[in-house]
PDB file of N, CA and C in Angstrom:
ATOM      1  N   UNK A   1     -75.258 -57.315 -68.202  1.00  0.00           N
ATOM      2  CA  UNK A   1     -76.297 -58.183 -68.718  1.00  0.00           C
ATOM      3  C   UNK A   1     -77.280 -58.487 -67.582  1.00  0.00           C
ATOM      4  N   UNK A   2     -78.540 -58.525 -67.762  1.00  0.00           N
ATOM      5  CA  UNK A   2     -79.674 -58.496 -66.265  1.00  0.00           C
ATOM      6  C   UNK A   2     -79.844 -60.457 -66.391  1.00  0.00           C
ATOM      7  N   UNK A   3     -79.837 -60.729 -65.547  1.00  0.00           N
ATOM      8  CA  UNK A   3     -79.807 -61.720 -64.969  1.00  0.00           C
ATOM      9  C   UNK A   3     -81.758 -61.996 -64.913  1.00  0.00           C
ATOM     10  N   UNK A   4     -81.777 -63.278 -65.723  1.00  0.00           N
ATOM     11  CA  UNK A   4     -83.297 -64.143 -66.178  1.00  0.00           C
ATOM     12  C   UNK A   4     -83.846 -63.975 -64.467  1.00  0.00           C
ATOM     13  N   UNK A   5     -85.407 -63.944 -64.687  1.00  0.00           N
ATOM     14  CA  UNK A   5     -85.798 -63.835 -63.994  1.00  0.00           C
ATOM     15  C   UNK A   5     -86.555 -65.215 -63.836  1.00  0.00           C
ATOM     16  N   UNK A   6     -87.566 -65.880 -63.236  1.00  0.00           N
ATOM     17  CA  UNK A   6     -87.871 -67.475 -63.025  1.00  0.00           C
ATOM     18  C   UNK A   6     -88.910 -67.419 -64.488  1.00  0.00           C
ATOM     19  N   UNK A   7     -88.819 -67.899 -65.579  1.00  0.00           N
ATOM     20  CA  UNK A   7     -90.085 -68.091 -66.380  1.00  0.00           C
ATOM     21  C   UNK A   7     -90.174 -68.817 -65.729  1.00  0.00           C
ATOM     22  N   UNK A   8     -91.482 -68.866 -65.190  1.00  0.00           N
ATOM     23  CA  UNK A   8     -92.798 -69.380 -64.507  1.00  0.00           C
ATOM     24  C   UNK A   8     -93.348 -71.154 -65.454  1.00  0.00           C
ATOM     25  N   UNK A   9     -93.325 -70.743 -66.889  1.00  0.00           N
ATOM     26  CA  UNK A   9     -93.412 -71.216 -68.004  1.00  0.00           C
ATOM     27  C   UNK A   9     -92.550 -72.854 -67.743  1.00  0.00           C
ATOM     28  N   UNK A  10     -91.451 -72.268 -67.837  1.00  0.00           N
ATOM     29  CA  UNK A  10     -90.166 -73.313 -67.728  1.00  0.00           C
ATOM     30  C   UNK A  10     -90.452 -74.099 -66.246  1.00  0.00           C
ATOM     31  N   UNK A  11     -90.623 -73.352 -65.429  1.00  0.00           N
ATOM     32  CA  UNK A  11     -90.796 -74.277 -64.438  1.00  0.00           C
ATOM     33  C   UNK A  11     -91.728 -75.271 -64.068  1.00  0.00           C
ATOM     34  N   UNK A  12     -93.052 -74.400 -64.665  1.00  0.00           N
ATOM     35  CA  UNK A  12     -94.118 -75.409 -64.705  1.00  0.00           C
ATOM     36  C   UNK A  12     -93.964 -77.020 -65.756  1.00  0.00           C
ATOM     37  N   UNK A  13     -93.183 -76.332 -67.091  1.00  0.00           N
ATOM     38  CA  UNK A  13     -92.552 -77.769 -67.970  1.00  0.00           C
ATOM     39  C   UNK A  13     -91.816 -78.560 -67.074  1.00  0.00           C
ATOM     40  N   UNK A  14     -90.980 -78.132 -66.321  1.00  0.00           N
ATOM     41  CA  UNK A  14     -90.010 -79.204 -65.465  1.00  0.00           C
ATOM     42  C   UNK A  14     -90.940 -80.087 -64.687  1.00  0.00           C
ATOM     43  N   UNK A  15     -91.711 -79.088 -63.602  1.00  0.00           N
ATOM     44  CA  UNK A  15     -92.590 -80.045 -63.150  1.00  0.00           C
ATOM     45  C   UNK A  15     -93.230 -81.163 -63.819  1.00  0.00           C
ATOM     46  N   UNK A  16     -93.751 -81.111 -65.027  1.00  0.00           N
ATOM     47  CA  UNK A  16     -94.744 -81.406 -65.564  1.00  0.00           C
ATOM     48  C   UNK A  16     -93.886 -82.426 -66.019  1.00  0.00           C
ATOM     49  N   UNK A  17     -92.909 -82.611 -66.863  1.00  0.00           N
ATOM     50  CA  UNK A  17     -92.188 -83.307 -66.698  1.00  0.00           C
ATOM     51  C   UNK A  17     -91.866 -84.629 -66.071  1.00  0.00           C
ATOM     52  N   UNK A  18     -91.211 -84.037 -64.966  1.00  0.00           N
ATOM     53  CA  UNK A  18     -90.808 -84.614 -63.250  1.00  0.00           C
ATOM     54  C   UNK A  18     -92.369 -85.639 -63.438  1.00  0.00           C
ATOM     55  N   UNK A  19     -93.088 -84.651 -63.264  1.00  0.00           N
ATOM     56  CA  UNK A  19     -93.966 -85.611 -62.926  1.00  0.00           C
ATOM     57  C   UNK A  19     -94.975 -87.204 -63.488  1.00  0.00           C
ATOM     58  N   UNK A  20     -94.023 -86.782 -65.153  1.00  0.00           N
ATOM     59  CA  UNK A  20     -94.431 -87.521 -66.141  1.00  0.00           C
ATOM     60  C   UNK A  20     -93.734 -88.857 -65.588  1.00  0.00           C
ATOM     61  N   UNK A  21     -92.183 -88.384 -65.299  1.00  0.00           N
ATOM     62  CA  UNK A  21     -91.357 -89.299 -65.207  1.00  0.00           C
ATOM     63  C   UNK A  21     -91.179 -90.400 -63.794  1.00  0.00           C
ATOM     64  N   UNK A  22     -91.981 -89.864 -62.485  1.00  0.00           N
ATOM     65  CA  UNK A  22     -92.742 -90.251 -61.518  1.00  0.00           C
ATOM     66  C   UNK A  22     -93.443 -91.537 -61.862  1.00  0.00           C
ATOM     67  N   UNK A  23     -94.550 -91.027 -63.181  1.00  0.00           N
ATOM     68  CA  UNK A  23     -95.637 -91.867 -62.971  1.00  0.00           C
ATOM     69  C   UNK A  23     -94.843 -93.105 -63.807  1.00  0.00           C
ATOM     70  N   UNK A  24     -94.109 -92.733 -64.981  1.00  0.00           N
ATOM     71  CA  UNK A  24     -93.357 -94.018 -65.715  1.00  0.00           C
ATOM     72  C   UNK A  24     -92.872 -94.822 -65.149  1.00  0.00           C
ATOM     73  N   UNK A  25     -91.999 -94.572 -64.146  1.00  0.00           N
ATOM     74  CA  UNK A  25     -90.915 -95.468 -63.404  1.00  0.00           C
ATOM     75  C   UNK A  25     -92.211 -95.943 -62.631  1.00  0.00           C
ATOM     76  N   UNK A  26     -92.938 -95.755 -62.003  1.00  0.00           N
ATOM     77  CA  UNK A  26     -94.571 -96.450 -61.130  1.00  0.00           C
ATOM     78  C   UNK A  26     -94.573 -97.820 -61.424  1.00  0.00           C
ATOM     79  N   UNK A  27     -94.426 -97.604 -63.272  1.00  0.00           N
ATOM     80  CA  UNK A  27     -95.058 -98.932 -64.229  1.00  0.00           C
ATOM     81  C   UNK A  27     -94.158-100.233 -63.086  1.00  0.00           C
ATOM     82  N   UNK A  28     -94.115-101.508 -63.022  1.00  0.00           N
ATOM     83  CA  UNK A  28     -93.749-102.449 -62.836  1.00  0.00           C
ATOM     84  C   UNK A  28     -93.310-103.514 -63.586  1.00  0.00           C
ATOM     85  N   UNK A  29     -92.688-102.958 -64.760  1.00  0.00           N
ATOM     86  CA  UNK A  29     -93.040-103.520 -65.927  1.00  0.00           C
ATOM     87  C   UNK A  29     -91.587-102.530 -66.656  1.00  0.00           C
ATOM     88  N   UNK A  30     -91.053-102.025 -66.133  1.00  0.00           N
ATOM     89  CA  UNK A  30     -90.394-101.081 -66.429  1.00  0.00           C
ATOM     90  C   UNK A  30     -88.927-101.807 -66.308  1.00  0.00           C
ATOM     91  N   UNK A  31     -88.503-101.725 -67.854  1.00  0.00           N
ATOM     92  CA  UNK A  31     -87.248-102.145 -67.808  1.00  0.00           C
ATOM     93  C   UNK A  31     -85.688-101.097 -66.610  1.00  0.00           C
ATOM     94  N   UNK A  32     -84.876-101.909 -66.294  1.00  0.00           N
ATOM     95  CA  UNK A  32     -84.098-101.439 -65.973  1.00  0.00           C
ATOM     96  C   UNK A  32     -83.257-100.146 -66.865  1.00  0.00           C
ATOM     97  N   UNK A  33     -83.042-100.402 -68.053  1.00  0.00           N
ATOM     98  CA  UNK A  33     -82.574 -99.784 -68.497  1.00  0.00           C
ATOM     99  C   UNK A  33     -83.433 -98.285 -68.986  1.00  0.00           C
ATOM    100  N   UNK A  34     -84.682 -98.221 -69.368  1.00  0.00           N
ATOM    101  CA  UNK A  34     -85.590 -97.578 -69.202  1.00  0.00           C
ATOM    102  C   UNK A  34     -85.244 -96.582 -67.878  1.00  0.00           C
ATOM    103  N   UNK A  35     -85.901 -97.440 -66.346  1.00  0.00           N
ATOM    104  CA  UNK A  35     -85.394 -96.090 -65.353  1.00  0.00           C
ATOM    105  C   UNK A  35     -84.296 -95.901 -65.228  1.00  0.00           C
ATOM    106  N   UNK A  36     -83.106 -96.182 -65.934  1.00  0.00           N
ATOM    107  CA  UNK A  36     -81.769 -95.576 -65.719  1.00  0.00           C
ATOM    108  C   UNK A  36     -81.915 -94.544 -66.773  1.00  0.00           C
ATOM    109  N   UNK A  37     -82.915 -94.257 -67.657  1.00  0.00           N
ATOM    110  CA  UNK A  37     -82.435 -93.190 -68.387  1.00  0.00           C
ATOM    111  C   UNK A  37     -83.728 -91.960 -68.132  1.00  0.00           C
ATOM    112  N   UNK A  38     -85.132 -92.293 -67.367  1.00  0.00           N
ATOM    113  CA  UNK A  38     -85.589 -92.069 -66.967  1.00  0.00           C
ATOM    114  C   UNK A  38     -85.057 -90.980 -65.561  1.00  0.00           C
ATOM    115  N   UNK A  39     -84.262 -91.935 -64.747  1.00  0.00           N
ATOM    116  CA  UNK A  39     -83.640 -90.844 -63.655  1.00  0.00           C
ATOM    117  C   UNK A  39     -82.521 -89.986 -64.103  1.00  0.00           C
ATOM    118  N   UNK A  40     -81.341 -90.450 -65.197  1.00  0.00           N
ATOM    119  CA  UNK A  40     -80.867 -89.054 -65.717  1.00  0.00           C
ATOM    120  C   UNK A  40     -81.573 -87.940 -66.011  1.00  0.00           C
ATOM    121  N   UNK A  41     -82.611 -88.283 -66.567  1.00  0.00           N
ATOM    122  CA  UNK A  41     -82.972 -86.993 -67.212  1.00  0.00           C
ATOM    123  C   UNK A  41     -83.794 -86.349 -65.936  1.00  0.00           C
ATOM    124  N   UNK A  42     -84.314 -87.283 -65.066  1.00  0.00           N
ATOM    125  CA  UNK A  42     -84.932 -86.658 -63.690  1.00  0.00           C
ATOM    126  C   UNK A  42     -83.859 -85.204 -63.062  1.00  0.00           C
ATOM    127  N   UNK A  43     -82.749 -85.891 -63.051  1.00  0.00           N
ATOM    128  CA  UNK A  43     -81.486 -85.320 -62.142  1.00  0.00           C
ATOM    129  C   UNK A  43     -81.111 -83.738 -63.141  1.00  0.00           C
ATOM    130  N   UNK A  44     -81.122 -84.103 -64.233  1.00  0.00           N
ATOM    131  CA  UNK A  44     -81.018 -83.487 -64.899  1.00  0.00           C
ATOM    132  C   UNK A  44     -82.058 -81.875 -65.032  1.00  0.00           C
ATOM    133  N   UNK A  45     -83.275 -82.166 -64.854  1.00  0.00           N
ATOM    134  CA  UNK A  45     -84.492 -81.339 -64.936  1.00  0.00           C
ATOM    135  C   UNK A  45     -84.069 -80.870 -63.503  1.00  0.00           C
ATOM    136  N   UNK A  46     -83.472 -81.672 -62.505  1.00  0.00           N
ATOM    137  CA  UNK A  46     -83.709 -81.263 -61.288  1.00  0.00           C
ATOM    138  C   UNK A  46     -82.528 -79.987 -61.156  1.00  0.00           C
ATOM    139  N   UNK A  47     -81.757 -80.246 -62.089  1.00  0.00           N
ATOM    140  CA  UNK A  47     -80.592 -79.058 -62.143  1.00  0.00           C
ATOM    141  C   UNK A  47     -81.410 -77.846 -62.484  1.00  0.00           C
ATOM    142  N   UNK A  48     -82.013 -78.032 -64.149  1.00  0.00           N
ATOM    143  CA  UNK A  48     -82.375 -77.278 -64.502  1.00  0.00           C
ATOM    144  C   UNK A  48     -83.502 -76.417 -63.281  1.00  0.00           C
ATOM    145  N   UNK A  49     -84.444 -77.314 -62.889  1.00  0.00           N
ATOM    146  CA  UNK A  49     -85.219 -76.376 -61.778  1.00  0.00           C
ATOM    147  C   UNK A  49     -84.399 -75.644 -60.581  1.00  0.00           C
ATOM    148  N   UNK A  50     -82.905 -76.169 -60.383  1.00  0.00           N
ATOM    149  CA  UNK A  50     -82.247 -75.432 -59.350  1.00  0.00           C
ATOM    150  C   UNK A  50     -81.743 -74.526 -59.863  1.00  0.00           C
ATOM    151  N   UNK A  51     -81.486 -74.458 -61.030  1.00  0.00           N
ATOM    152  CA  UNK A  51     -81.049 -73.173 -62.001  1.00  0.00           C
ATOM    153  C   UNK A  51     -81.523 -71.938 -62.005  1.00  0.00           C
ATOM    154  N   UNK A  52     -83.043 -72.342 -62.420  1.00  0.00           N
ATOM    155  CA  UNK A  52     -83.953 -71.237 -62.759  1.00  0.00           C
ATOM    156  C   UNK A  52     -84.183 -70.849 -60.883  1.00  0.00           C
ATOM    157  N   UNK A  53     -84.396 -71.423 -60.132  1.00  0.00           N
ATOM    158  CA  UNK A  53     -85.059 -70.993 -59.048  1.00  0.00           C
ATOM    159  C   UNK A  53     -83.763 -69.904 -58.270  1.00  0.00           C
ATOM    160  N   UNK A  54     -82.386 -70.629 -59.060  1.00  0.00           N
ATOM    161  CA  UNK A  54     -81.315 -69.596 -58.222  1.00  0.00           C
ATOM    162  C   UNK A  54     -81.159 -68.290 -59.096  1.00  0.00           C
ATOM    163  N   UNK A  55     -81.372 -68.266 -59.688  1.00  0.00           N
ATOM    164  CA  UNK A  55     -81.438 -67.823 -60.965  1.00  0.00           C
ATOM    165  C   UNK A  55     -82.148 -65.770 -60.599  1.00  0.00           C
ATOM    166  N   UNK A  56     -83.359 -66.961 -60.271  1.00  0.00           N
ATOM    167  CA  UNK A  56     -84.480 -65.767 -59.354  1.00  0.00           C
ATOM    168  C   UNK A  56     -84.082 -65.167 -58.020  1.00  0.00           C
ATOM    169  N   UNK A  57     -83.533 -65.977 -57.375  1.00  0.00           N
ATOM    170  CA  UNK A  57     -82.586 -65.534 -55.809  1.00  0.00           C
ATOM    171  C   UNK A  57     -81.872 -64.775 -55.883  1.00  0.00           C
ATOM    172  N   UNK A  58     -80.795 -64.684 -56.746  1.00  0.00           N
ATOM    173  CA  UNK A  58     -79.743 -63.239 -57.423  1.00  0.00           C
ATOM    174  C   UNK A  58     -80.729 -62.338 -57.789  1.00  0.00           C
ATOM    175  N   UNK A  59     -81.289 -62.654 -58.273  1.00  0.00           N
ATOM    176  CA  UNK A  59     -82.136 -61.764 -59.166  1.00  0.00           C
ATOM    177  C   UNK A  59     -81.070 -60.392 -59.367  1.00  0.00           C
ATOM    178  N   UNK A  60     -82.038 -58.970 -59.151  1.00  0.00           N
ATOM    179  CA  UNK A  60     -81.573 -57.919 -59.898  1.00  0.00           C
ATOM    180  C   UNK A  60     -80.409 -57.194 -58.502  1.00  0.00           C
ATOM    181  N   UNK A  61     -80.385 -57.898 -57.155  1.00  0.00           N
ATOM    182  CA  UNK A  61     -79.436 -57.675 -56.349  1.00  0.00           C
ATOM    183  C   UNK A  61     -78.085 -57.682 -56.795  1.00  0.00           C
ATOM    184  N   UNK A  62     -77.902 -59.401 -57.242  1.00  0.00           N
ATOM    185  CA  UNK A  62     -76.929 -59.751 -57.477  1.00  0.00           C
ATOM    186  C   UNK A  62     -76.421 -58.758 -58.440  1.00  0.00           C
ATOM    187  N   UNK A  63     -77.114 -58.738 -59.645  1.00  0.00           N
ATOM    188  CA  UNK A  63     -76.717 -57.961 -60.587  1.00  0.00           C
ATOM    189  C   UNK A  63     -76.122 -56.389 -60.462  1.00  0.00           C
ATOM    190  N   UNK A  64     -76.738 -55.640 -59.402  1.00  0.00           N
ATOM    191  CA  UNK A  64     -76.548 -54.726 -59.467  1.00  0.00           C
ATOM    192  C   UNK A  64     -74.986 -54.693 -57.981  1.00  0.00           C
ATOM    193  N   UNK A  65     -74.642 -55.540 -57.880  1.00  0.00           N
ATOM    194  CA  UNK A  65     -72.891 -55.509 -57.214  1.00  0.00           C
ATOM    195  C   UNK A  65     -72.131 -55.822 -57.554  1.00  0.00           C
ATOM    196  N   UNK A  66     -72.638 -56.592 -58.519  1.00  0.00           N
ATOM    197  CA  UNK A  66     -71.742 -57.185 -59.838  1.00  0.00           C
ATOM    198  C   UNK A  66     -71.107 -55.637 -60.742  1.00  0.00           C
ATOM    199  N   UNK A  67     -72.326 -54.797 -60.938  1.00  0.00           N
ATOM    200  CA  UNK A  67     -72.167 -53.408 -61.823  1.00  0.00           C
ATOM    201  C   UNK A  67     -71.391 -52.686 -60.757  1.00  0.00           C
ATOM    202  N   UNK A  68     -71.673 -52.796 -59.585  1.00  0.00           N
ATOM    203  CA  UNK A  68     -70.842 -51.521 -58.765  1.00  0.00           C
ATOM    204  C   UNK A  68     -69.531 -52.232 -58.763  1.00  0.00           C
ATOM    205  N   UNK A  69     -69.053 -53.578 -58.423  1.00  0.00           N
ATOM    206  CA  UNK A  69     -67.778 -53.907 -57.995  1.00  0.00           C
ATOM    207  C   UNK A  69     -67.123 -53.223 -59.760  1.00  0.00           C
ATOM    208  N   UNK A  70     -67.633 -53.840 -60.380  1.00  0.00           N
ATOM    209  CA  UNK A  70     -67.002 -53.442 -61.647  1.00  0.00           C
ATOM    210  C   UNK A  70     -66.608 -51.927 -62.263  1.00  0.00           C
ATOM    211  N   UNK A  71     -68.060 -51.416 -61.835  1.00  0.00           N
ATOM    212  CA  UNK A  71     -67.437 -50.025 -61.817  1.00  0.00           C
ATOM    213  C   UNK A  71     -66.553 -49.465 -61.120  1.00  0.00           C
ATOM    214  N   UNK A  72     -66.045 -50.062 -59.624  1.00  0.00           N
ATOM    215  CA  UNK A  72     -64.833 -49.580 -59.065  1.00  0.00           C
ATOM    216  C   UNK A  72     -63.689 -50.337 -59.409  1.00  0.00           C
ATOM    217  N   UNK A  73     -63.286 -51.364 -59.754  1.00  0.00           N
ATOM    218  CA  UNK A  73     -62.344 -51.897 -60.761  1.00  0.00           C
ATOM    219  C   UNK A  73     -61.435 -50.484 -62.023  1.00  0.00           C
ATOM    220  N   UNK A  74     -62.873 -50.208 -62.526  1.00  0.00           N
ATOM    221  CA  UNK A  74     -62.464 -49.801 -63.912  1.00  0.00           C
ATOM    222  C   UNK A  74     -61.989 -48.316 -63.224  1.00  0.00           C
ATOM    223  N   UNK A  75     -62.983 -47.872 -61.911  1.00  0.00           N
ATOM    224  CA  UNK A  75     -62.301 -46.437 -61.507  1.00  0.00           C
ATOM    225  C   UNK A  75     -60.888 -46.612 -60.703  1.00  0.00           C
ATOM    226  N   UNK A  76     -60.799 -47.253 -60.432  1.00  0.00           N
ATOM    227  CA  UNK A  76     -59.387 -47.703 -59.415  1.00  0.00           C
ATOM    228  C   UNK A  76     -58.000 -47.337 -60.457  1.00  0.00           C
TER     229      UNK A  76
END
């Protein structure tokens, strides 16, 4: 299976995001309970952007030692 490459797309939503959620918590006026659910979902996006960005780091390397180890498995 080839391993996702960074949609560009997705990352720019995270940011965009992130950055929504920046300016909310700003407010002063902002209930507690509000930025507690505000920074989950921060932490959360922040996975997702470490996802996609590792995602791209393997890229088609990873993939392709993944196919050789396996193919010597199955020849062994």
């Amino acid at each position: 299976m080839a391993t996702p490459r960074i949609d560009a797309h997705d990352l720019k939503a995270v940011k965009a995001r992130l950055d929504s959620i920046v300016e909310a918590v700003s407010d002063e006026d902002i209930s507690l309970d509000d930025a507690l659910a505000y920074y989950e979902e921060a932490v959360k996006l922040g996975m997702k952007a470490s996802e996609i960005m590792e995602a791209d780091l393997l890229g088609p390397a990873a993939q392709d030692s993944e196919e050789t180890a396996s193919s010597q498995v199955e020849g062994a």
